[in-house]
Protein backbone atom coordinates (compact mmCIF):
# COMPACT_ATOMS: atom_id res chain seq x y z
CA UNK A 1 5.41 14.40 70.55
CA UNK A 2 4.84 10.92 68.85
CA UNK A 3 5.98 9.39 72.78
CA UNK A 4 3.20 11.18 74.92
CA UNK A 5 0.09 9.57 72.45
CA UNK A 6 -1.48 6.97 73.42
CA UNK A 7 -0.43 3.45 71.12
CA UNK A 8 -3.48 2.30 69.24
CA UNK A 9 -4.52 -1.34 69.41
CA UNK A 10 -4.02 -3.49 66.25
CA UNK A 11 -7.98 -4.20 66.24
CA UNK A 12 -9.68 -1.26 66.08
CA UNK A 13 -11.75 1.01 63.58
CA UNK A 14 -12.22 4.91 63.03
CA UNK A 15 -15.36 4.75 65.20
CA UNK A 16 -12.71 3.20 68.17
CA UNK A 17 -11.31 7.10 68.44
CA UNK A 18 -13.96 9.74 68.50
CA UNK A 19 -16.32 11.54 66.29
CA UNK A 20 -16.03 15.43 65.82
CA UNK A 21 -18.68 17.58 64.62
CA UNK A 22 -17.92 20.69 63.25
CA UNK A 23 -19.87 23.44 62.80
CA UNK A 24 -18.39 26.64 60.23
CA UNK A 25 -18.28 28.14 57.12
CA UNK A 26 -20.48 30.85 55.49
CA UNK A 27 -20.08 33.35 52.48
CA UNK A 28 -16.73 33.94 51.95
CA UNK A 29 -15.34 31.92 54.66
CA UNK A 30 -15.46 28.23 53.69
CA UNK A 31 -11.69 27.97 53.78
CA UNK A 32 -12.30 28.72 57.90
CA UNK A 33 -14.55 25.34 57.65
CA UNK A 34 -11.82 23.86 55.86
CA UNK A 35 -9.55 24.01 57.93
CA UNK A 36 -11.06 23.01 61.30
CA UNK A 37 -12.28 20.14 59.74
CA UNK A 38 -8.88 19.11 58.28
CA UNK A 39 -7.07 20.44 61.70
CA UNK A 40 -9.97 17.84 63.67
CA UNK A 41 -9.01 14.75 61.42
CA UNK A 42 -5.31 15.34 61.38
CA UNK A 43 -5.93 15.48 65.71
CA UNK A 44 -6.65 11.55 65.61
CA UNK A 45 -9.86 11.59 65.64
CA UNK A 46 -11.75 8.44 63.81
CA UNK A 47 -14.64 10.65 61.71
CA UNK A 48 -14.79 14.40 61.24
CA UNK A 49 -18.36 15.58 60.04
CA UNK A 50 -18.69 19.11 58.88
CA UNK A 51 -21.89 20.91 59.20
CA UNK A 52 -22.35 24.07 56.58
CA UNK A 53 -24.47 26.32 54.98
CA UNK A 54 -26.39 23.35 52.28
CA UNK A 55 -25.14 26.10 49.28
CA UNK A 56 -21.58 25.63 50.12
CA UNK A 57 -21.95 21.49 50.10
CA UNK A 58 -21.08 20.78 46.55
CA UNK A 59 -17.64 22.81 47.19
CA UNK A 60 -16.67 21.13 50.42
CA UNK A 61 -17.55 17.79 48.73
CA UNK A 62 -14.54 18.25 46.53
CA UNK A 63 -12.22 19.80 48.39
CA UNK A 64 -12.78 17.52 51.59
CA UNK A 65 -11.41 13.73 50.90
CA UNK A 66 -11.34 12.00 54.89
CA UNK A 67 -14.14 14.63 55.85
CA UNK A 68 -17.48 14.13 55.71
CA UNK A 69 -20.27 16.83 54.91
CA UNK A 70 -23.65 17.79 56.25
CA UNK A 71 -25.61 19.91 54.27
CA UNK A 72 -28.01 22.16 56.74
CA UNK A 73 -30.34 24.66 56.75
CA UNK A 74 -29.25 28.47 55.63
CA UNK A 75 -30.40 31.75 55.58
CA UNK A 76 -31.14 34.11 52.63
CA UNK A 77 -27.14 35.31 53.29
CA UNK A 78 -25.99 31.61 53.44
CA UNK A 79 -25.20 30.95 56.87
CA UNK A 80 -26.20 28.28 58.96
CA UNK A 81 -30.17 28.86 59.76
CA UNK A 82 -31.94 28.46 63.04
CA UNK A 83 -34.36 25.82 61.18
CA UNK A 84 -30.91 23.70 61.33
CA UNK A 85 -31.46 23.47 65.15
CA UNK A 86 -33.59 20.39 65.45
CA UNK A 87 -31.06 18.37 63.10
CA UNK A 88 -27.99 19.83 64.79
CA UNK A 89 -29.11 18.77 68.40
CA UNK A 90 -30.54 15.29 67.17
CA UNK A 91 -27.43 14.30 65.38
CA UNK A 92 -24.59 15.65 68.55
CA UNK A 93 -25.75 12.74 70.61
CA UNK A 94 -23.59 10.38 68.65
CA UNK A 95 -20.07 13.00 68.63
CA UNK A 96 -17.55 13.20 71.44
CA UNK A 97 -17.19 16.84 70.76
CA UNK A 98 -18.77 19.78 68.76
CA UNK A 99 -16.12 22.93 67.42
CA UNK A 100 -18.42 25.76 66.63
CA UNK A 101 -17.68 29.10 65.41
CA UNK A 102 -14.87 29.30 62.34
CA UNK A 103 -16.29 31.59 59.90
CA UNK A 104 -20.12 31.32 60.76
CA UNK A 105 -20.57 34.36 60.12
CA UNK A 106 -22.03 37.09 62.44
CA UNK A 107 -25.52 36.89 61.03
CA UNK A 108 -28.41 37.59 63.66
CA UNK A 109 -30.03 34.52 63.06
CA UNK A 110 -27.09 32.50 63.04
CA UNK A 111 -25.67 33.78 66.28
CA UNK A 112 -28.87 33.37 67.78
CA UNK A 113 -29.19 29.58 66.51
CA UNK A 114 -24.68 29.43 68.08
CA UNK A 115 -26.17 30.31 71.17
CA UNK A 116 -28.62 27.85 71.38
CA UNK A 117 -26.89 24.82 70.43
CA UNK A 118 -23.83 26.18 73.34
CA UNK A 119 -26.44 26.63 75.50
CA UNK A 120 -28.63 23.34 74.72
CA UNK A 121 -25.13 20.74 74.28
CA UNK A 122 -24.38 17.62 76.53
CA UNK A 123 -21.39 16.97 74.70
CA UNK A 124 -17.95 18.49 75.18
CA UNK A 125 -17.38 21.93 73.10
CA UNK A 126 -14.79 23.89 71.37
CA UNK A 127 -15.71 27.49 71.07
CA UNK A 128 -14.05 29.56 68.66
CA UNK A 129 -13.81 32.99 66.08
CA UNK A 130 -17.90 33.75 65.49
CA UNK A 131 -19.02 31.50 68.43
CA UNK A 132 -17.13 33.45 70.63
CA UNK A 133 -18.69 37.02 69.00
CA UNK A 134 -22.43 34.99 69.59
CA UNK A 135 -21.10 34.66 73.52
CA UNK A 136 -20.02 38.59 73.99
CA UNK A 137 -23.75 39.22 72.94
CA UNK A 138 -25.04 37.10 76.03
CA UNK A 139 -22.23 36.04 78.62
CA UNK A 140 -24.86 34.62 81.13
CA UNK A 141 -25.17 32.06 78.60
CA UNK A 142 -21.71 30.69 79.91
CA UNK A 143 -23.09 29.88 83.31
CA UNK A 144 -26.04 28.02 81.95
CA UNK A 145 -23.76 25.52 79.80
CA UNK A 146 -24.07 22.01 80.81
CA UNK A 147 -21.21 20.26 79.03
CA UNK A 148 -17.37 20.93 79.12
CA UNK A 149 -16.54 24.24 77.13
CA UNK A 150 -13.33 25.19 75.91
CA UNK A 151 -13.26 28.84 73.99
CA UNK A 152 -10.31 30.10 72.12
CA UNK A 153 -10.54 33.65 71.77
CA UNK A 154 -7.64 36.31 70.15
CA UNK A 155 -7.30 39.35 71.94
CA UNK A 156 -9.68 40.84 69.75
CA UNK A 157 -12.74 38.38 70.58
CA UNK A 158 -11.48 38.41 74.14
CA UNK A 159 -12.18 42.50 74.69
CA UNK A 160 -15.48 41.68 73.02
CA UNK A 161 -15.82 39.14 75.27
CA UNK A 162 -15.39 40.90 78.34
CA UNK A 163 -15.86 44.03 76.73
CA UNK A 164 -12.39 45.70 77.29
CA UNK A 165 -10.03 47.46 75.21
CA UNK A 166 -7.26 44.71 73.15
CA UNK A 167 -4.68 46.90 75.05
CA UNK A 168 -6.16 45.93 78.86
CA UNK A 169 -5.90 42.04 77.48
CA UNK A 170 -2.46 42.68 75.88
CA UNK A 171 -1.44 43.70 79.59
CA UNK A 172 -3.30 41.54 81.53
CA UNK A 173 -3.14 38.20 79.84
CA UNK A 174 -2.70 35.12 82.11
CA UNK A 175 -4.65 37.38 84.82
CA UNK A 176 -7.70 37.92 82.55
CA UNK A 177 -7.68 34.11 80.81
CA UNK A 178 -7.68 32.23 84.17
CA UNK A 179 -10.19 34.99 85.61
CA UNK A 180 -12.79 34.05 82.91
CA UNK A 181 -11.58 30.48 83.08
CA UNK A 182 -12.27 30.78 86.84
CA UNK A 183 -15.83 32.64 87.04
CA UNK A 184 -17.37 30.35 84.54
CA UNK A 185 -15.57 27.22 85.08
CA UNK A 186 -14.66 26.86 81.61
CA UNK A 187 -10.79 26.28 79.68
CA UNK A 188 -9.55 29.21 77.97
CA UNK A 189 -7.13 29.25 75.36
CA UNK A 190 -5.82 33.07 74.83
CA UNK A 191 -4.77 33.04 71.31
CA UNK A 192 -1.30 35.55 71.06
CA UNK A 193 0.97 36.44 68.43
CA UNK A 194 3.98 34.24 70.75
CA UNK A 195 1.97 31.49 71.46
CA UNK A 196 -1.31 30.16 73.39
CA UNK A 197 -1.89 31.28 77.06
């Protein structure tokens, strides 16, 4: 693997290679931001910022030593608020790429507040777990994105998705992941239990 990267020049800095924001974590499910953070900095990537629920700050603070954290608005349930908009959308102008979705949570008020930043970015984005869930509630958002979209659904998120049965994607995998690639010009990564389609 180490032959197809790219060298790195001898002069260069962690703002030379990228800047990641990533958007996860709720109740229960700040391991999920853990771990796309960690899985973003360990890509290459020069800075890593994660963006959580401001409760769950203090714990990501210790447990994250490369990452850094931004606290942002949260609902009563501790998700990520729609009043986090406005910050969110201000501060993606200066990142390469936003990952949304890994343990979000499936709030109302949250998935309304996914939507809108997928909808509203001009930077590259990864789409995953929750973010996908926010999607299957409004697909035409998908043909109003403006910025490259990658989603990377399991069979599970992909029936929501496209509202079939897991056991129609099961059968129909390739077919179904360049169909939805196809019809909204987008890169999707099937998530299966032998590898990624």
């Amino acid at each position: 693997v180490k032959s197809l990267l790219p060298s790195r020049a001898a002069y260069t800095h962690k703002g030379s290679f990228g800047k990641v924001l990533i958007l996860a974590g709720s109740v229960g499910m700040t391991g999920a931001a853990y771990l796309a953070s960690e899985a973003a900095m360990r890509s290459g990537t020069g800075i890593v910022i994660l963006g959580i629920p401001r409760s769950f700050n203090p714990i990501m603070e210790v447990k994250l030593t490369e990452v850094m954290t931004l606290p942002l608005a949260e609902t009563e349930k501790q998700s990520l608020g729609e009043d986090a908009e406005e910050t969110i959308l201000k501060l993606m102008k200066d990142f390469s790429v936003l990952g949304i979705g890994p343990g979000i949570s499936r709030e109302l008020e949250t998935q309304r507040l996914v939507r809108k930043i997928i909808e509203k970015s001009n930077i590259p984005l990864v789409v995953d777990a929750d973010a996908i869930y926010a999607l299957s509630e409004d697909t035409t958002i998908l043909k109003k994105v403006k910025a490259p979209l990658v989603i990377t659904p399991h069979p599970g998120e992909m029936a929501k998705l496209i509202n079939k049965d897991i056991d129609y994607i099961l059968d129909n995998q390739l077919d179904i992941a360049r169909e939805i690639a196809k019809e909204f010009g987008i890169v999707v990564v099937l998530k299966l239990n032998q590898g990624l389609k």
